[in-house]
C-alpha atoms as a PDB file:
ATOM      1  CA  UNK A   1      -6.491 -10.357  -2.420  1.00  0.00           C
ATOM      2  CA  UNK A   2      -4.192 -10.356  -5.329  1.00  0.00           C
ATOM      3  CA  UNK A   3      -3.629 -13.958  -6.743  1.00  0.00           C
ATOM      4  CA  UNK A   4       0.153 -14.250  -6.115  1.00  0.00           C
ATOM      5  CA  UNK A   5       1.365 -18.135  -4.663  1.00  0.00           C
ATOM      6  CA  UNK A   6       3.392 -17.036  -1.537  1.00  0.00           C
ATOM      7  CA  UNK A   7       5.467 -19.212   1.642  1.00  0.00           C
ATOM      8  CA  UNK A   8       4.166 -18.757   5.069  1.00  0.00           C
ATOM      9  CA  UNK A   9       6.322 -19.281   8.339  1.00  0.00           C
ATOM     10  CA  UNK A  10       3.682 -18.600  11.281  1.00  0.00           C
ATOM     11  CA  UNK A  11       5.314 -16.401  14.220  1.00  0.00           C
ATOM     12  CA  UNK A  12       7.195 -18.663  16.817  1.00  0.00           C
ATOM     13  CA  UNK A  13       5.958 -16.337  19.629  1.00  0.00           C
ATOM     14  CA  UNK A  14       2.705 -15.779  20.013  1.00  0.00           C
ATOM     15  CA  UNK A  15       1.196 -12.407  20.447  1.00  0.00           C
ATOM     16  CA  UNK A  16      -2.502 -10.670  19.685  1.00  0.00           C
ATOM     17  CA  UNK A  17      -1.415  -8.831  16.516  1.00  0.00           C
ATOM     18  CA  UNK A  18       1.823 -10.087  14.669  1.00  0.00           C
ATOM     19  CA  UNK A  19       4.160  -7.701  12.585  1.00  0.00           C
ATOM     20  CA  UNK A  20       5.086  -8.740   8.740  1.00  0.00           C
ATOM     21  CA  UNK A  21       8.254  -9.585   6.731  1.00  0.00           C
ATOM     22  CA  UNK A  22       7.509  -9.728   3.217  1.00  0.00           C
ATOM     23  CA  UNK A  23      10.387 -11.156   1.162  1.00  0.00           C
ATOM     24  CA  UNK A  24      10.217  -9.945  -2.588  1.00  0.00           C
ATOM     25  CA  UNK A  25      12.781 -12.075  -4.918  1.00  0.00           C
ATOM     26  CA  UNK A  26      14.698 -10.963  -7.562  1.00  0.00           C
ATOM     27  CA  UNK A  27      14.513 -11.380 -11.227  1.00  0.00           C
ATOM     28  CA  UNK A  28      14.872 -15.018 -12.568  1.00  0.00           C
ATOM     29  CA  UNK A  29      14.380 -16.600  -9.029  1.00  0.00           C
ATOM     30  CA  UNK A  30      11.284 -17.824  -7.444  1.00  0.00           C
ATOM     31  CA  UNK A  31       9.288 -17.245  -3.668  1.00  0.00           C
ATOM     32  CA  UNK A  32      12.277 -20.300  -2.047  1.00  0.00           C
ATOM     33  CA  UNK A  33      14.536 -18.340  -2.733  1.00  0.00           C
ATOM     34  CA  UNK A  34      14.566 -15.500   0.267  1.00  0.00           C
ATOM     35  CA  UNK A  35      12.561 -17.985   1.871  1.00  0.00           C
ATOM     36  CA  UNK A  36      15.487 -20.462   2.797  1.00  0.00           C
ATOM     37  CA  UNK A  37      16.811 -18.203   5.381  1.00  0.00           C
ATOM     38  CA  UNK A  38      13.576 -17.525   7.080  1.00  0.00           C
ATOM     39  CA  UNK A  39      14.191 -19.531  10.014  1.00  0.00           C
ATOM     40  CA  UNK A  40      16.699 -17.097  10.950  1.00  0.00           C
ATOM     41  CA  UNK A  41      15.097 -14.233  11.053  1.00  0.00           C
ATOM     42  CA  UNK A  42      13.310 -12.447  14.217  1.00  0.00           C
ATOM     43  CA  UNK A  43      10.481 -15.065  15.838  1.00  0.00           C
ATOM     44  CA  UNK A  44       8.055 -12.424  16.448  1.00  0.00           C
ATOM     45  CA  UNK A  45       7.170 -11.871  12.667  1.00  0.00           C
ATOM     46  CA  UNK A  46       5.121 -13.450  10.212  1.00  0.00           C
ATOM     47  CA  UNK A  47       7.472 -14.446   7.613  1.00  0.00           C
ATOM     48  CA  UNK A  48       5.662 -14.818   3.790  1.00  0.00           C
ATOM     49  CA  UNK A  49       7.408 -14.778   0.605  1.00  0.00           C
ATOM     50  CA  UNK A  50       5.866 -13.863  -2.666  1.00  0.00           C
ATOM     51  CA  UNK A  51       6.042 -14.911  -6.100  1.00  0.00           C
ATOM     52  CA  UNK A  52       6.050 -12.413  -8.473  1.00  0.00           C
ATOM     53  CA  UNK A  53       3.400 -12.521 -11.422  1.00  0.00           C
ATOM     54  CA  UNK A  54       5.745 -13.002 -14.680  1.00  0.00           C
ATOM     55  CA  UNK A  55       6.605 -16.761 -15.720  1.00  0.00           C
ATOM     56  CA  UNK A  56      10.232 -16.948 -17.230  1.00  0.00           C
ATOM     57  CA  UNK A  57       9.718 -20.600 -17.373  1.00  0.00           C
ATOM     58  CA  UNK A  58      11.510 -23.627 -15.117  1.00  0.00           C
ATOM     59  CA  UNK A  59      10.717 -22.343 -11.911  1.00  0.00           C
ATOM     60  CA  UNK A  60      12.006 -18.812 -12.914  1.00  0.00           C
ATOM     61  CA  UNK A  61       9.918 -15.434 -12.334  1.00  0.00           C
ATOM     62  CA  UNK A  62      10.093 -11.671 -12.616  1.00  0.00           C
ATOM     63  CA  UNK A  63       8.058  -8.411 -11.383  1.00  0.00           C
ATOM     64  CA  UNK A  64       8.857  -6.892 -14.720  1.00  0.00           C
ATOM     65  CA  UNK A  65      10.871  -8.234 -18.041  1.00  0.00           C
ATOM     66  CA  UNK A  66      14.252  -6.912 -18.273  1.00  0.00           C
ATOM     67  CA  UNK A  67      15.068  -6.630 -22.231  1.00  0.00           C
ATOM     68  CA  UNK A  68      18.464  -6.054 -24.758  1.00  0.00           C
ATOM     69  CA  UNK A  69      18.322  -4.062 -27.969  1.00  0.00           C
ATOM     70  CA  UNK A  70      20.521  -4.445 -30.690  1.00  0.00           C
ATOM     71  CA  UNK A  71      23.224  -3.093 -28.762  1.00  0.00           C
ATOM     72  CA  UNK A  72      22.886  -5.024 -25.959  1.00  0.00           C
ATOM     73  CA  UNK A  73      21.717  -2.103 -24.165  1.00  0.00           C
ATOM     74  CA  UNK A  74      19.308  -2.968 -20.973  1.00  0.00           C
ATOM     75  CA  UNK A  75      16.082  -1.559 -20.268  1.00  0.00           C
ATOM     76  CA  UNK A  76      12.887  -2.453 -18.110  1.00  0.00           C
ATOM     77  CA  UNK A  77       9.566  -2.589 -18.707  1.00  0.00           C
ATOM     78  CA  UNK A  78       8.096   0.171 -16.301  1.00  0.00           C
ATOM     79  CA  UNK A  79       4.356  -0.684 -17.473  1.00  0.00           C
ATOM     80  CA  UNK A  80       5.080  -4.150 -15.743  1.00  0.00           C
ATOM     81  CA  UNK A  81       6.884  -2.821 -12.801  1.00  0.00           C
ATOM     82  CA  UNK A  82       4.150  -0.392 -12.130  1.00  0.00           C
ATOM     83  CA  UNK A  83       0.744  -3.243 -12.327  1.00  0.00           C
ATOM     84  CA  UNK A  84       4.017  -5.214  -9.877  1.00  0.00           C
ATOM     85  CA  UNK A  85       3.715  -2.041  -7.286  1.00  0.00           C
ATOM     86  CA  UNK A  86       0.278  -1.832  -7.248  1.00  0.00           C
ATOM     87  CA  UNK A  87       0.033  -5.945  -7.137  1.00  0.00           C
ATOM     88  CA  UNK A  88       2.242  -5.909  -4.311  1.00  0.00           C
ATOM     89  CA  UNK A  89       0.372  -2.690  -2.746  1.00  0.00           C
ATOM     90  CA  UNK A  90      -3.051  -5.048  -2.814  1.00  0.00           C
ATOM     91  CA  UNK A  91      -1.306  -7.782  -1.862  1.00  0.00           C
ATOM     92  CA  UNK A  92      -0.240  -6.643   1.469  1.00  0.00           C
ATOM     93  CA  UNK A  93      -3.921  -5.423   1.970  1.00  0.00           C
ATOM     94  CA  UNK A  94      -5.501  -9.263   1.225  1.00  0.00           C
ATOM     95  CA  UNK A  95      -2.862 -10.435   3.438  1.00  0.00           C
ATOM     96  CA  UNK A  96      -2.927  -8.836   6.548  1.00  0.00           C
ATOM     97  CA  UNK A  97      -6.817  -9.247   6.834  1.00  0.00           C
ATOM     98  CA  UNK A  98      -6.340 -12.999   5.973  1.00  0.00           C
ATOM     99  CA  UNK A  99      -3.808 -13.715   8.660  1.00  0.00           C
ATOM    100  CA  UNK A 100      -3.249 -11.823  12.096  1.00  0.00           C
ATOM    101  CA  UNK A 101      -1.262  -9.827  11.008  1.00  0.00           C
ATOM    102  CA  UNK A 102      -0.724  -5.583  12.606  1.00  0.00           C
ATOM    103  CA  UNK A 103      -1.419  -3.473   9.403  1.00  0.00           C
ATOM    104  CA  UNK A 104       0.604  -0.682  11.307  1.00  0.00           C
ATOM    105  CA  UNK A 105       3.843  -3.299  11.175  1.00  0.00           C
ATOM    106  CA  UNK A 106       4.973  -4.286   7.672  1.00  0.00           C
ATOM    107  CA  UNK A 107       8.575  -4.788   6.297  1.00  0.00           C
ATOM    108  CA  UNK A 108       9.608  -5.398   2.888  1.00  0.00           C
ATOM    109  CA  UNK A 109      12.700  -6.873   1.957  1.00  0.00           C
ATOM    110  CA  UNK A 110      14.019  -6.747  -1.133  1.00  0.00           C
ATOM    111  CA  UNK A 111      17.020  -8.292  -3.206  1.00  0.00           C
ATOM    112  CA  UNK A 112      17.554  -7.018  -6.808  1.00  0.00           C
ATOM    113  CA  UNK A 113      14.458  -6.482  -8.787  1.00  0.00           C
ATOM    114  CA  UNK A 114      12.129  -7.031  -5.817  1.00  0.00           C
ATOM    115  CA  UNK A 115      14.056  -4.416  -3.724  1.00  0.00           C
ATOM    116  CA  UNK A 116      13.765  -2.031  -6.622  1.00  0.00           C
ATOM    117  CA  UNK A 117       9.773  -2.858  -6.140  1.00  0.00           C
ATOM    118  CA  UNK A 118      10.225  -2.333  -2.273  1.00  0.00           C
ATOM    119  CA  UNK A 119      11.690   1.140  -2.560  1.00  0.00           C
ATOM    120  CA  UNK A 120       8.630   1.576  -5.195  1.00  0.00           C
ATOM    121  CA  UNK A 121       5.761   0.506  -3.281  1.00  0.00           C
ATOM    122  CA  UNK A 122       7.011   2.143   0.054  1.00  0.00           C
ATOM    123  CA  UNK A 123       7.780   5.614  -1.616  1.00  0.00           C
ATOM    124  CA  UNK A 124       4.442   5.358  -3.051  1.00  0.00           C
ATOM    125  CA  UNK A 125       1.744   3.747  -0.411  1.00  0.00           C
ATOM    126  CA  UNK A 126       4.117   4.631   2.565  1.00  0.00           C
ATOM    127  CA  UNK A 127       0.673   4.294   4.948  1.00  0.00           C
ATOM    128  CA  UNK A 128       0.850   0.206   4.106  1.00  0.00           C
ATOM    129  CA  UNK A 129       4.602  -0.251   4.196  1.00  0.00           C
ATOM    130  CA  UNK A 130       6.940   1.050   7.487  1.00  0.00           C
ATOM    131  CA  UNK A 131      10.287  -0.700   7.089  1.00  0.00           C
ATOM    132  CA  UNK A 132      12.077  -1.674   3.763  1.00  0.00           C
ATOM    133  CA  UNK A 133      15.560  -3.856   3.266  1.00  0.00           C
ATOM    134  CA  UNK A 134      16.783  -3.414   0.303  1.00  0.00           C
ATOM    135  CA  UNK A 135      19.322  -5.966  -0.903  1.00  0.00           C
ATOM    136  CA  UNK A 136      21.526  -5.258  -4.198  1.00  0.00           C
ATOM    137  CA  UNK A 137      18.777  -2.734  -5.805  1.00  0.00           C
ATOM    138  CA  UNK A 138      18.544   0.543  -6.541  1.00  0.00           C
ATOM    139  CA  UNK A 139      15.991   3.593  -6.358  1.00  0.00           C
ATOM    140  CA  UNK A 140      13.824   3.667  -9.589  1.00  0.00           C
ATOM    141  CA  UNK A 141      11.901   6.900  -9.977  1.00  0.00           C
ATOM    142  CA  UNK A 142      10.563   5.957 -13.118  1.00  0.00           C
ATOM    143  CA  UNK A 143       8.251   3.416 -11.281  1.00  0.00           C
ATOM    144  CA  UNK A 144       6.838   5.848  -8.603  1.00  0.00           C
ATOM    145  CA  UNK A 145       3.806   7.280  -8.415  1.00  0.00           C
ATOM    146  CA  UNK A 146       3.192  10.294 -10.034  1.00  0.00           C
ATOM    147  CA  UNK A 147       2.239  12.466  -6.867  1.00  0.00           C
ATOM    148  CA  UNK A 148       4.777  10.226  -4.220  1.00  0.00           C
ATOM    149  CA  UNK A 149       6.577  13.533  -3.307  1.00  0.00           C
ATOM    150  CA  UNK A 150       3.252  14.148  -1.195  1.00  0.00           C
ATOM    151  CA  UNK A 151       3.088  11.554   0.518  1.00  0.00           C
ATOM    152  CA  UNK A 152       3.773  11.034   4.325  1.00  0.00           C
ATOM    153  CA  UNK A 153       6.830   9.257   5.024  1.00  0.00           C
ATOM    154  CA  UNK A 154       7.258  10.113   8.986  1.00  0.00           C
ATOM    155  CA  UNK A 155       6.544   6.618   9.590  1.00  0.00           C
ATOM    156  CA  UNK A 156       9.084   4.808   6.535  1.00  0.00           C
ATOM    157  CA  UNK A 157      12.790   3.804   7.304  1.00  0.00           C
ATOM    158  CA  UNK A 158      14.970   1.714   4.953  1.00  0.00           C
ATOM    159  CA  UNK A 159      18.190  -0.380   5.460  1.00  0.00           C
ATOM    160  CA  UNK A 160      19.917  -0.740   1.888  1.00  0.00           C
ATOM    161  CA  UNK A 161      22.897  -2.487   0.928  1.00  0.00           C
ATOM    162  CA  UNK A 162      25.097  -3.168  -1.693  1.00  0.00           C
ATOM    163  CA  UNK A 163      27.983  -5.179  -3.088  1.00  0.00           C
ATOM    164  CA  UNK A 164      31.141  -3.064  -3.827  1.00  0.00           C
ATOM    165  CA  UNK A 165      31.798  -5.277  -6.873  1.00  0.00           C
ATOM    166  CA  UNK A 166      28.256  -5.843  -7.771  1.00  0.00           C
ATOM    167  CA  UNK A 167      28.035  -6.570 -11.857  1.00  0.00           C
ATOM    168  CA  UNK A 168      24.625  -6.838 -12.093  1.00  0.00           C
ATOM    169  CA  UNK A 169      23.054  -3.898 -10.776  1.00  0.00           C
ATOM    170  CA  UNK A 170      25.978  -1.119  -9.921  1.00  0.00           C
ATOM    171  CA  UNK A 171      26.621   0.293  -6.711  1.00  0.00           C
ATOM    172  CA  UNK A 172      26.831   3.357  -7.752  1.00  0.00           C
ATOM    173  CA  UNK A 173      22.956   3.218  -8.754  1.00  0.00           C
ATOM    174  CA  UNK A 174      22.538   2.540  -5.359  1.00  0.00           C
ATOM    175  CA  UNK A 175      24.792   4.849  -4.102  1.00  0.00           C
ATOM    176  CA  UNK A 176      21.894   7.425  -4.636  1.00  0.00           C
ATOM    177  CA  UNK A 177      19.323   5.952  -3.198  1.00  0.00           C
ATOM    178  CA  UNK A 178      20.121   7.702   0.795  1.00  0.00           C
ATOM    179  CA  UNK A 179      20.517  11.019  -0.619  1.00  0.00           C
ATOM    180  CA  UNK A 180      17.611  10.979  -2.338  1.00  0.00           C
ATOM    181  CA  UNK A 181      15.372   9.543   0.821  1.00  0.00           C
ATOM    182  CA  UNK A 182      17.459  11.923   2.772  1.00  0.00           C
ATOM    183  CA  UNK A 183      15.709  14.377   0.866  1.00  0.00           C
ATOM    184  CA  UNK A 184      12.515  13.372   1.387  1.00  0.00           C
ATOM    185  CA  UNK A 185      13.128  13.413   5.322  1.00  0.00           C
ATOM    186  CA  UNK A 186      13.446   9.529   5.411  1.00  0.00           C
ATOM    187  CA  UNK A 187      15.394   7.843   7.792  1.00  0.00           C
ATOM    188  CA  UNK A 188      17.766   5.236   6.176  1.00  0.00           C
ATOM    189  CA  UNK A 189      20.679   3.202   6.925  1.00  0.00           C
ATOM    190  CA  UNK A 190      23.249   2.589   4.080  1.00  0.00           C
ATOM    191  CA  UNK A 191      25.743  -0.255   4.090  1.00  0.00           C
ATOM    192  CA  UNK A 192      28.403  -1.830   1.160  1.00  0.00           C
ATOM    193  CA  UNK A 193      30.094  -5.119   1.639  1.00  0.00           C
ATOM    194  CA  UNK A 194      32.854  -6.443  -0.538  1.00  0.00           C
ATOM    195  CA  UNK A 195      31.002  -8.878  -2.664  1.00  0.00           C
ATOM    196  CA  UNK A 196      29.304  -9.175  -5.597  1.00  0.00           C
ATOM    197  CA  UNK A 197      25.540  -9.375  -6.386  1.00  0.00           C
ATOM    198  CA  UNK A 198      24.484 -11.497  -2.838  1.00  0.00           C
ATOM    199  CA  UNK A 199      24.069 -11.281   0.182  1.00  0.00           C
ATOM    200  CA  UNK A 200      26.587 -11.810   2.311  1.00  0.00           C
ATOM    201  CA  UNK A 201      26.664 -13.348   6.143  1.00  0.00           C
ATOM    202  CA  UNK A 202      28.145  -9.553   7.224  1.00  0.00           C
ATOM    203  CA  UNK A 203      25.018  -8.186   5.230  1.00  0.00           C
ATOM    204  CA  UNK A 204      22.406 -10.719   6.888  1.00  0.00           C
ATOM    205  CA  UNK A 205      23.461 -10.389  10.326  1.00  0.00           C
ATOM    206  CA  UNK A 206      23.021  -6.271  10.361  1.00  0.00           C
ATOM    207  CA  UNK A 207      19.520  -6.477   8.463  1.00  0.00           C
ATOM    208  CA  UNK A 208      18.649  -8.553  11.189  1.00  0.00           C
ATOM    209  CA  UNK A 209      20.347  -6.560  13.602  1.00  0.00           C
ATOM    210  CA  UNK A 210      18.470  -3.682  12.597  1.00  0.00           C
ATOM    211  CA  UNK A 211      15.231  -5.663  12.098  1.00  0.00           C
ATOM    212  CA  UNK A 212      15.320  -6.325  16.211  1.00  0.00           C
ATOM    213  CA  UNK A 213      16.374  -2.494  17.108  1.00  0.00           C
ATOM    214  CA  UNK A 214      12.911  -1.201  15.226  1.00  0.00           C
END
């Protein structure tokens, strides 16, 4: 298994094979982060957050670096966000042979950079990944793999959301996002909330919601 520190809550109620939550952070932030709030979510679920691989120093990591040119304009590092896919990708292999975990039952969710990673990993190795939440990201096709139109998605569903006045990453790159899994035949479920880049109770409550209906 990949060497990435994670969290583990253990399921409250027992059972012979025990579905996953995976919570991947966003950039700057660390594996507490997501992991403060899992308490709250469904009992029935292994609950492990990971840290992602790239040290921005005082307790502050990213999947991939996130740099400014001289005109301050942004860009990622897609050579880093791909080795994060595939890390991830591994990564939920190691783990769900180390713990009890049902292979057949993984969720990622995602806020910011890690849910950009979730819609990555999912599009690409849809047979390890069946649910995704993604939180305040957006879809990245740069970071796919190459053949992902191939792939088998009948199993994959996503829940994304959004802040309406989101000024870190706009909703209106996320406002693609269903259309273009609508295209692929993937079932999704696309929600905005009037707040900026969070997550807001409104937004917790219907991931969770949604979470227990699957």
């Amino acid at each position: 298994m990949q060497d990435l520190h994670y969290l583990v809550r253990e399921p409250k109620i027992k059972s012979e094979k025990k579905p996953l939550l995976l919570l991947l952070h966003g950039y700057g932030s660390n594996e507490e982060d997501l992991f403060s709030f899992a308490n709250e979510l469904p009992e029935e679920y292994y609950v492990i957050s990971v840290r992602a691989p790239y040290d921005l120093q005082h307790g502050s990591y990213a999947w991939y670096a996130i740099n400014f040119d001289a005109d301050e304009n942004k860009f990622s590092d897609h050579d880093q966000a791909r080795k994060s896919r595939d890390l991830i990708a591994d990564f939920v292999d190691g783990i769900t042979a180390k713990y009890d975990i049902d292979a057949s039952n993984v969720t990622l969710i995602g806020f910011s950079q890690g849910s950009i990673l979730s819609y990555a990993v999912a599009l690409s190795y849809p047979q390890k990944i069946q649910r995704v939440v993604a939180m305040s990201g957006y879809l990245n096709q740069e970071i796919l793999t190459e053949n992902y139109a191939k792939n088998d998605f009948s199993t994959l569903k996503f829940f994304i959301s959004h802040g309406t006045v989101d000024q870190v990453v706009p909703v209106d790159w996320d406002r693609k996002s269903k259309p273009f899994l609508d295209n692929l035949n993937i079932e999704s479920v696309y929600k905005e909330y009037p707040i900026g880049h969070g997550v807001s109770p409104q937004n917790f409550f219907d991931l969770r919601d949604w979470l227990n209906k699957k």
